[in-house]
N, C-alpha and C. Protein backbone atom coordinates (compact mmCIF):
# COMPACT_ATOMS: atom_id res chain seq x y z
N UNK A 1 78.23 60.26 112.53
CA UNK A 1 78.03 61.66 112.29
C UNK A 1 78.16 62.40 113.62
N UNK A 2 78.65 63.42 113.25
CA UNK A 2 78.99 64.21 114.88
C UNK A 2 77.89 65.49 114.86
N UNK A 3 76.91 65.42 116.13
CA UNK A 3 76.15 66.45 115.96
C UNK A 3 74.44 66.14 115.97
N UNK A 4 73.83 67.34 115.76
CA UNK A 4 72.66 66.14 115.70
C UNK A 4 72.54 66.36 113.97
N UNK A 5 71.76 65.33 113.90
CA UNK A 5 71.43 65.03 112.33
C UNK A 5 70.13 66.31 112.12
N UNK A 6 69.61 66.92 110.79
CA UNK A 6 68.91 67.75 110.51
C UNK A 6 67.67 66.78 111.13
N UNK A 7 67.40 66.32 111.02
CA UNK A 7 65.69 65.59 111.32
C UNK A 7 65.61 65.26 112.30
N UNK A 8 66.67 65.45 113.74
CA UNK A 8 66.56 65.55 115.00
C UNK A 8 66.04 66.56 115.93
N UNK A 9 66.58 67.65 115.23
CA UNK A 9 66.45 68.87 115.45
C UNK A 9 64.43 69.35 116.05
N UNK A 10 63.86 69.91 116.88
CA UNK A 10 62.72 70.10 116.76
C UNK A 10 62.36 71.28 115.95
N UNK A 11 60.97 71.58 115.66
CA UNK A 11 60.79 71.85 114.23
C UNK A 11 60.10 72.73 114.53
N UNK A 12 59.74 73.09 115.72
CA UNK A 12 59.47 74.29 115.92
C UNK A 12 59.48 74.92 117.22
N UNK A 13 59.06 76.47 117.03
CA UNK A 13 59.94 77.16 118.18
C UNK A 13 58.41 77.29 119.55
N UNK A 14 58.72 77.68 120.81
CA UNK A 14 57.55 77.51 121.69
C UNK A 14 57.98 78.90 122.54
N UNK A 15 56.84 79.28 123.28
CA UNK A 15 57.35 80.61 124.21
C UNK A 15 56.46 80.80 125.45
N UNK A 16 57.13 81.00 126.19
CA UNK A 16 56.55 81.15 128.11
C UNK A 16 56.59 82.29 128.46
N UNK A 17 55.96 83.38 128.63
CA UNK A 17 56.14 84.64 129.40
C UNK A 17 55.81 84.90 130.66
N UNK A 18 56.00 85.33 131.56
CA UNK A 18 55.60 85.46 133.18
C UNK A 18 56.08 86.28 134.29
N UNK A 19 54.58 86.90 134.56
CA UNK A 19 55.64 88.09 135.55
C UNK A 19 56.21 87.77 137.07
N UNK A 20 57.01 87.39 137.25
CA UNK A 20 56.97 87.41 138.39
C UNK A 20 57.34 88.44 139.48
N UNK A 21 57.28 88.10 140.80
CA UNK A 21 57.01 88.64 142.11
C UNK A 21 58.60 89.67 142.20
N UNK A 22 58.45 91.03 142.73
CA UNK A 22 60.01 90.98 142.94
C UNK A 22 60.56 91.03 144.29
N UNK A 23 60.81 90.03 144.71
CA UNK A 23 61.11 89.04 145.95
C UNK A 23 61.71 87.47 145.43
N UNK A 24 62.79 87.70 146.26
CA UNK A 24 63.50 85.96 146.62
C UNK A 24 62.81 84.70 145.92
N UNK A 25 61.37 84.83 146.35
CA UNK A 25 60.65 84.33 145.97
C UNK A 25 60.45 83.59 144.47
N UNK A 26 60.55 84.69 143.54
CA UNK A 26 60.81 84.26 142.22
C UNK A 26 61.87 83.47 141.56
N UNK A 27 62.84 83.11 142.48
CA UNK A 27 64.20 82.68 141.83
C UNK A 27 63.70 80.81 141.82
N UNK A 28 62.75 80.25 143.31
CA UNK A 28 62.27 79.00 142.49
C UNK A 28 61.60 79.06 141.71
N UNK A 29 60.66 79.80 141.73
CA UNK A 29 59.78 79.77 140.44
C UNK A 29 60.48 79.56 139.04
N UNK A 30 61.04 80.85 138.74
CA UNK A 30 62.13 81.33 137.54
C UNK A 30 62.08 79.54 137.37
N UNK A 31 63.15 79.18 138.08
CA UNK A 31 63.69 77.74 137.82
C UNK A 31 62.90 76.51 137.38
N UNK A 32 61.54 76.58 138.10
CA UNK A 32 60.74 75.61 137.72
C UNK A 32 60.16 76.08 136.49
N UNK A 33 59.97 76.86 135.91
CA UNK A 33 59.58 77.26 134.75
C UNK A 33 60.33 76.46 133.79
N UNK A 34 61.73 76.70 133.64
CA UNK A 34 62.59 76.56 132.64
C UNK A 34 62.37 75.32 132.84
N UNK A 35 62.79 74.58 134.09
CA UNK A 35 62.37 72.82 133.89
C UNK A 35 61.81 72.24 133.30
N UNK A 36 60.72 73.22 133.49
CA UNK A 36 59.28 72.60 133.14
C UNK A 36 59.41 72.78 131.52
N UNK A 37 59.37 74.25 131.22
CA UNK A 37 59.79 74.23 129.85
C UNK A 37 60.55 73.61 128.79
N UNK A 38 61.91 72.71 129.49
CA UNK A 38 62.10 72.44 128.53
C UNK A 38 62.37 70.50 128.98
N UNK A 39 61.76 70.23 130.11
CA UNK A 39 60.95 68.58 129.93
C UNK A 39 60.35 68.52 128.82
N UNK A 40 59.47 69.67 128.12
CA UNK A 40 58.57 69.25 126.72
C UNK A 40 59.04 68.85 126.02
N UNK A 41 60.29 69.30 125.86
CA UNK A 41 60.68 69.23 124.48
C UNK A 41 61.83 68.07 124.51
N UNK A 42 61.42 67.57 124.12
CA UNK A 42 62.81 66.41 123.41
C UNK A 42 64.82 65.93 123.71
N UNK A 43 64.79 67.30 122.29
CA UNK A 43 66.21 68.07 122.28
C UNK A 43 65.79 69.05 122.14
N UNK A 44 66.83 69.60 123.24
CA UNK A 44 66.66 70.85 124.28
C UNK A 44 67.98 71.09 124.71
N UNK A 45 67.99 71.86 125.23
CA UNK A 45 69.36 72.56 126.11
C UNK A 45 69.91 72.35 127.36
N UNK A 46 70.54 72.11 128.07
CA UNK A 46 70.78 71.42 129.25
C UNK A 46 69.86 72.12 130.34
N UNK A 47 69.58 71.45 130.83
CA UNK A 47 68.58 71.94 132.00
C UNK A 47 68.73 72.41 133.32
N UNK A 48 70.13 71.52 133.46
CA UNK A 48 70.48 72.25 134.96
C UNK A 48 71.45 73.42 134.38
N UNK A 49 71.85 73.23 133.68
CA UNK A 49 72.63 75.18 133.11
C UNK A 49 71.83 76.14 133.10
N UNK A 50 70.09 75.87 132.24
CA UNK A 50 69.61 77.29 132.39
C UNK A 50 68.75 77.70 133.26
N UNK A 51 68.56 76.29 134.44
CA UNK A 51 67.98 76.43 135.64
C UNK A 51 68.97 77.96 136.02
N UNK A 52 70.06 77.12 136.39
CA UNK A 52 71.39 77.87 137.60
C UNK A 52 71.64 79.52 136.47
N UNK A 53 71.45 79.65 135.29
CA UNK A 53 71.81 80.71 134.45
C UNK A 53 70.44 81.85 134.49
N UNK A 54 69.18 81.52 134.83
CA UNK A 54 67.96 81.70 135.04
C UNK A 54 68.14 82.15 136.71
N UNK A 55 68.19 81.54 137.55
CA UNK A 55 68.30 81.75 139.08
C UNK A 55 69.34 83.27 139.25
N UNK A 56 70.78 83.06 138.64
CA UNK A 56 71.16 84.13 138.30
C UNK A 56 70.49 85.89 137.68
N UNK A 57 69.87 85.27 136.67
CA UNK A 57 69.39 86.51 136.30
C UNK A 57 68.40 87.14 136.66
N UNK A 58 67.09 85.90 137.64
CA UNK A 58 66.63 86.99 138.51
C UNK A 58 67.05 87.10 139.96
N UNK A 59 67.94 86.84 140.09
CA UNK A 59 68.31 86.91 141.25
C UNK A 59 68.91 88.55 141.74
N UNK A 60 69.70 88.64 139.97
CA UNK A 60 70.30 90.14 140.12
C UNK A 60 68.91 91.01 139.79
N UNK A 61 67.97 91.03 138.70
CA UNK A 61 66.71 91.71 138.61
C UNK A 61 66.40 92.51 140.00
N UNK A 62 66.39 91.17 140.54
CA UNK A 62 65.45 91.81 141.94
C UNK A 62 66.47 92.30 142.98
N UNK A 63 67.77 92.14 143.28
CA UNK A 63 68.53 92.73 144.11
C UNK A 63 68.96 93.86 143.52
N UNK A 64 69.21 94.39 142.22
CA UNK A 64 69.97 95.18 141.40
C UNK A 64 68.48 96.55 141.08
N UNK A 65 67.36 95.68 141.44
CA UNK A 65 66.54 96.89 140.77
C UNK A 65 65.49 97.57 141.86
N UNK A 66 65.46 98.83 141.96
CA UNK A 66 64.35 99.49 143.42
C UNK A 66 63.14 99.06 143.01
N UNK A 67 62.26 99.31 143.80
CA UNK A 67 60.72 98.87 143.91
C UNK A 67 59.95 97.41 144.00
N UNK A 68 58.46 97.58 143.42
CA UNK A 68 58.11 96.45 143.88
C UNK A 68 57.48 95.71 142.33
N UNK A 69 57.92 96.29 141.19
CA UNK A 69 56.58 96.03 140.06
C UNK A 69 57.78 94.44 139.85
N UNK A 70 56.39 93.94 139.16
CA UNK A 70 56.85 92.57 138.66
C UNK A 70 58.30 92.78 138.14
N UNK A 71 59.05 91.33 137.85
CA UNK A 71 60.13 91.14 136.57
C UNK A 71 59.30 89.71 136.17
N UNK A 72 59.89 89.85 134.81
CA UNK A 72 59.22 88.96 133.94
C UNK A 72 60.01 88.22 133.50
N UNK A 73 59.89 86.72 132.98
CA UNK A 73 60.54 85.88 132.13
C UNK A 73 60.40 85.45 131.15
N UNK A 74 60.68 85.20 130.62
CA UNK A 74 61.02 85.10 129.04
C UNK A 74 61.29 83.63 128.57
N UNK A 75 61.03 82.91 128.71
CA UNK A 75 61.67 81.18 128.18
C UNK A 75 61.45 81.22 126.47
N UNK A 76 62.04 81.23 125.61
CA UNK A 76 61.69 80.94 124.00
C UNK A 76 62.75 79.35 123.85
N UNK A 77 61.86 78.62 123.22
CA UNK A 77 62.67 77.20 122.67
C UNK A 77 62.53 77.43 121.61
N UNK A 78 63.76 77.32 120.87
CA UNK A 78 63.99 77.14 119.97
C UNK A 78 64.21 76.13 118.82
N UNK A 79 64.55 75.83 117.54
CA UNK A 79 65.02 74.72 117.12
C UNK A 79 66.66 74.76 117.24
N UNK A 80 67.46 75.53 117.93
CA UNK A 80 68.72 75.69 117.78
C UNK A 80 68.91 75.74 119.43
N UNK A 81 68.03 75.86 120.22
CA UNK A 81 68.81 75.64 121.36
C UNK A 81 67.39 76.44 122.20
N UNK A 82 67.66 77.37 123.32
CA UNK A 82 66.97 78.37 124.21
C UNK A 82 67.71 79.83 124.26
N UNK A 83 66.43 80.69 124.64
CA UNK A 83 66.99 81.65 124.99
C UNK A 83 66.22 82.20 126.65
N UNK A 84 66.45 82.97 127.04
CA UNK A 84 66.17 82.89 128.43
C UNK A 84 65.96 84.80 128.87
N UNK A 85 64.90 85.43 128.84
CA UNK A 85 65.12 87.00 128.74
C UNK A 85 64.95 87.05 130.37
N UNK A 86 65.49 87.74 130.98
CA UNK A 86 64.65 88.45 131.91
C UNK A 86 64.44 89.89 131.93
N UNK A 87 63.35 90.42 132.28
CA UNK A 87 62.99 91.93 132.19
C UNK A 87 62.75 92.64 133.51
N UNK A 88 63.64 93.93 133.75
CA UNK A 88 63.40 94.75 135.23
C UNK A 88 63.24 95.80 134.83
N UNK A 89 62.48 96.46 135.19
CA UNK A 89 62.45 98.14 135.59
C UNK A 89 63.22 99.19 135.39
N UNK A 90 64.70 98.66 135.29
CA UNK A 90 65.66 99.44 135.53
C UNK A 90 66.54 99.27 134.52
N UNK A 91 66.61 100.63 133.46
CA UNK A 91 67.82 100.74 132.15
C UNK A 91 68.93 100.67 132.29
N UNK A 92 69.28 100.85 133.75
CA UNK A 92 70.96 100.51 133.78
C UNK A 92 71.39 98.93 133.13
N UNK A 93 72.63 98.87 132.46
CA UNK A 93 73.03 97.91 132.33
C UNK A 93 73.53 97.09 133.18
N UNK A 94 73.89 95.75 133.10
CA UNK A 94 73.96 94.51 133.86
C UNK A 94 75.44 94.63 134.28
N UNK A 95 76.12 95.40 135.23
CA UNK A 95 77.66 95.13 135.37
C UNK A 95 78.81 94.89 134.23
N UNK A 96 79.02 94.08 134.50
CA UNK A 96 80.49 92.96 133.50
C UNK A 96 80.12 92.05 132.53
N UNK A 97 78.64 92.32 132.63
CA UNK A 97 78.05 91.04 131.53
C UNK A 97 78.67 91.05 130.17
N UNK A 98 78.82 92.18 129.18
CA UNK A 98 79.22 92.00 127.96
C UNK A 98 80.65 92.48 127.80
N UNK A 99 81.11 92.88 129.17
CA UNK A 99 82.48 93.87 129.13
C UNK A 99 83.97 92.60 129.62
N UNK A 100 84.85 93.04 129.16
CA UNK A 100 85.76 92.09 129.79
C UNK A 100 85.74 92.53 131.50
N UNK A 101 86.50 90.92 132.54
CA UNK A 101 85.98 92.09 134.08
C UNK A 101 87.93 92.03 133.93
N UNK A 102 87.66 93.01 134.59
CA UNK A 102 89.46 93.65 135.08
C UNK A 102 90.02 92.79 135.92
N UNK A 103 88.91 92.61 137.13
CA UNK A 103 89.61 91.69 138.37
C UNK A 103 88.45 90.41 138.80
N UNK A 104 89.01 89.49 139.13
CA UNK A 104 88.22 88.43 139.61
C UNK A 104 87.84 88.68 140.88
N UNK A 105 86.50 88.03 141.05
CA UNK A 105 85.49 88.26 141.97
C UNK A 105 86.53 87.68 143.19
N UNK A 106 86.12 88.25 144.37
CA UNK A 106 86.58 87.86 145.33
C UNK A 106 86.35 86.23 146.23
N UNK A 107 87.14 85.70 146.23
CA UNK A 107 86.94 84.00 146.89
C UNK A 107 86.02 84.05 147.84
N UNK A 108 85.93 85.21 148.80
CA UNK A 108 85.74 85.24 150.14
C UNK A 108 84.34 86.13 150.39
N UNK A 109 83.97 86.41 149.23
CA UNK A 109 82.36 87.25 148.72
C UNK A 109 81.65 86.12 148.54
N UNK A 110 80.28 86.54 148.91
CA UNK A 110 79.09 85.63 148.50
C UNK A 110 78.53 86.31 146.97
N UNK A 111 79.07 87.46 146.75
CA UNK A 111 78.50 87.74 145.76
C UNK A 111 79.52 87.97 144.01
N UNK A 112 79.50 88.85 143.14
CA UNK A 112 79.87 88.94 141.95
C UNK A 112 80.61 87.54 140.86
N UNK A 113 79.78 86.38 141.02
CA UNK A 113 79.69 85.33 140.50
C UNK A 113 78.68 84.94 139.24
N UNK A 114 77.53 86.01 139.49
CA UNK A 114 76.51 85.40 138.74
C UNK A 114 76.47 85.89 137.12
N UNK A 115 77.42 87.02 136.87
CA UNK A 115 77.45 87.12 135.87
C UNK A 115 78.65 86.72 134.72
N UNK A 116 79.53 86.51 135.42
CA UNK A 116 80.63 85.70 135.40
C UNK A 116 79.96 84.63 134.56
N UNK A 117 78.89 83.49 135.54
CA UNK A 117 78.74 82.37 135.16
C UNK A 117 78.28 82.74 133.90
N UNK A 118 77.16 83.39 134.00
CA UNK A 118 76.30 83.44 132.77
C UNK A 118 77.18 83.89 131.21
N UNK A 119 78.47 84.35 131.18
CA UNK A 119 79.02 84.66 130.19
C UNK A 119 79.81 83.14 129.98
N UNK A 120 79.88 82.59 130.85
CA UNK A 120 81.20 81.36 130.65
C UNK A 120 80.08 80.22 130.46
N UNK A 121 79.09 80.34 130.90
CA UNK A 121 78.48 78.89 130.29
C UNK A 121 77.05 78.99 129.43
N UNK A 122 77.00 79.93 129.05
CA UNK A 122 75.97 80.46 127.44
C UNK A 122 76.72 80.21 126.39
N UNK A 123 75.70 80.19 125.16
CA UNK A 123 76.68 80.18 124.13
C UNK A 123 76.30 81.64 123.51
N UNK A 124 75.98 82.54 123.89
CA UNK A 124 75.87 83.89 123.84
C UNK A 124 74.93 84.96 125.44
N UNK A 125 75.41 85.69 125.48
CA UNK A 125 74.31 86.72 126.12
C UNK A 125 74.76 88.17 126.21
N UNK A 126 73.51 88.88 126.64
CA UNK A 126 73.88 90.44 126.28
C UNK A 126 72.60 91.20 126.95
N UNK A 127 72.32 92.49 126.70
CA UNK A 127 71.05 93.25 127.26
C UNK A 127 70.80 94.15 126.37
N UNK A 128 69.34 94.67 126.64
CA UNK A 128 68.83 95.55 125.48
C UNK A 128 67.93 96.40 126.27
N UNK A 129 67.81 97.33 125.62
CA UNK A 129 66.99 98.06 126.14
C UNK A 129 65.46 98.15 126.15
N UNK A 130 64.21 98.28 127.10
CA UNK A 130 62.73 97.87 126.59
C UNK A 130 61.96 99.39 126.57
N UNK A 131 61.36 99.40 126.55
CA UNK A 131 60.11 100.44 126.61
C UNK A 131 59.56 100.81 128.61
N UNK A 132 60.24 99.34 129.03
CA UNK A 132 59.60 99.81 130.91
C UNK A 132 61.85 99.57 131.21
N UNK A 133 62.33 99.18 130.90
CA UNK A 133 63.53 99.05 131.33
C UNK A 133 64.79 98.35 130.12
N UNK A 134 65.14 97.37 131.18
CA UNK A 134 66.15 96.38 129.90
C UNK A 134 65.37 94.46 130.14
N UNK A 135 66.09 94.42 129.25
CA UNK A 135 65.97 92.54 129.34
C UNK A 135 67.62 92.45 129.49
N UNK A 136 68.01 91.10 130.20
CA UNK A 136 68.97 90.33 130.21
C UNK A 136 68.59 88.83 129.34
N UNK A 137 69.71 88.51 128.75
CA UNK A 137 69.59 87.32 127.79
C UNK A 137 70.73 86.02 128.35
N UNK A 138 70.17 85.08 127.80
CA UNK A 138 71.36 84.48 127.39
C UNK A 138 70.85 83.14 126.73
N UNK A 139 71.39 82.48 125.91
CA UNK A 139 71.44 81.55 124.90
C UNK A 139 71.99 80.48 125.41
N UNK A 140 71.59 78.90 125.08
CA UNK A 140 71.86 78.15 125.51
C UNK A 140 72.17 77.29 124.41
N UNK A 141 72.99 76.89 123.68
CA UNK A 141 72.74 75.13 122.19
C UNK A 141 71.67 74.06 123.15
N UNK A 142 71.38 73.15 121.86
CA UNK A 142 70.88 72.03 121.93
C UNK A 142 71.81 71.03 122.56
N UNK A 143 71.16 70.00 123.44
CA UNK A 143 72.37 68.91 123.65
C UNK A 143 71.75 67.98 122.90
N UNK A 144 73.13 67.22 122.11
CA UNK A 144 72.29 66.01 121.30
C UNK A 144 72.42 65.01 122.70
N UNK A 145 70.90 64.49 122.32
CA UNK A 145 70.47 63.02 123.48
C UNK A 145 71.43 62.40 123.99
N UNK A 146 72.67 62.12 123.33
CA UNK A 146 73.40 60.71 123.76
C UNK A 146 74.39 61.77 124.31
N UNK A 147 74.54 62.86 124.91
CA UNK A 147 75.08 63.28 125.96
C UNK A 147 74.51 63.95 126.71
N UNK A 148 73.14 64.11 127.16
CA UNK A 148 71.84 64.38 128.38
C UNK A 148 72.51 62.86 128.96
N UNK A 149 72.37 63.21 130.23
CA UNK A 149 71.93 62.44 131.41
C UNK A 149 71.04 61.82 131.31
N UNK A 150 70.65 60.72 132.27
CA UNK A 150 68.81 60.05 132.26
C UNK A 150 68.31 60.03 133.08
C-alpha cells in the first residue's frame, strides 16, 4: 500500500502557543519548539523542514516588523500533517509569499530566500489578517515512518 494506512495516522490534533522575544533571539527558540513539538508525536511532518520553514518566518517577523512587543508562535499538529502560524504586529503583507516573484533573488544577497523557501517546500502557505496584525502560515504533510530518517 502506498501511503500511510488510515490507523497510522494520529488521532488527534495538539497545540503550542508562545510569545516570543522580538530579537534574533527567538529564531532558536522558534526552532526548538517545533522539535520539540513534533518528537511527541509519532507521524509527524519532517522536522528539519519546519525547523528551517519556522526560523524563516520569524526571522522575517522580527526584521520586517518596528518595535519591541512580542511575536508569537503557533505550532498546531495535526492528524494530516502541521501547521506553523507566526504572528507580528504589523498588517502589511509578507512580500512574494502568495504572489508569483517576477525575478529571482539575487546569488550574491544574503537575503530574499526565505520566502521563496517557504512556498517551495510547504504543502500550502499564506497570511491573514489578526485583530493586533497578520499571522504567516505554512503547512507541512505527514511523513510516513519508512521514509523519516533515524
Amino acid at each position: 500500500m502506498n501511503g500511510l494506512a488510515l490507523h497510522d495516522r494520529p488521532s488527534s490534533a495538539a497545540s503550542w502557543r508562545v510569545a516570543l522575544p522580538h530579537t534574533a533571539a527567538a529564531v532558536p527558540v522558534a526552532r526548538a519548539l517545533v522539535r520539540t513539538a513534533l518528537a511527541e508525536r509519532e507521524h509527524t511532518a519532517d522536522c528539519d523542514t519546519a525547523e528551517l520553514l519556522t526560523a524563516e518566518l520569524v526571522a522575517n517577523a522580527i526584521e520586517h516588523t518596528a518595535g519591541d512587543s512580542p511575536i508569537e508562535l503557533v505550532v498546531d499538529l495535526l492528524p494530516s500533517g502541521c501547521q506553523v502560524e507566526v504572528h507580528d504586529p504589523s498588517p502589511e503583507p509578507p512580500g512574494h509569499l502568495t504572489r508569483p516573484v517576477v525575478e529571482a533573488p539575487d546569488p550574491w544577497q544574503e537575503h530574499g530566500r526565505g520566502l521563496l523557501l517557504i512556498r517551495e517546500l510547504s504543502s500550502s502557505c499564506g497570511h491573514r489578517p489578526t485583530a493586533s496584525g497578520k499571522a504567516v502560515w505554512f503547512r507541512l504533510p505527514v511523513v510516513p515512518a519508512q521514509r523519516r530518517p533515524h
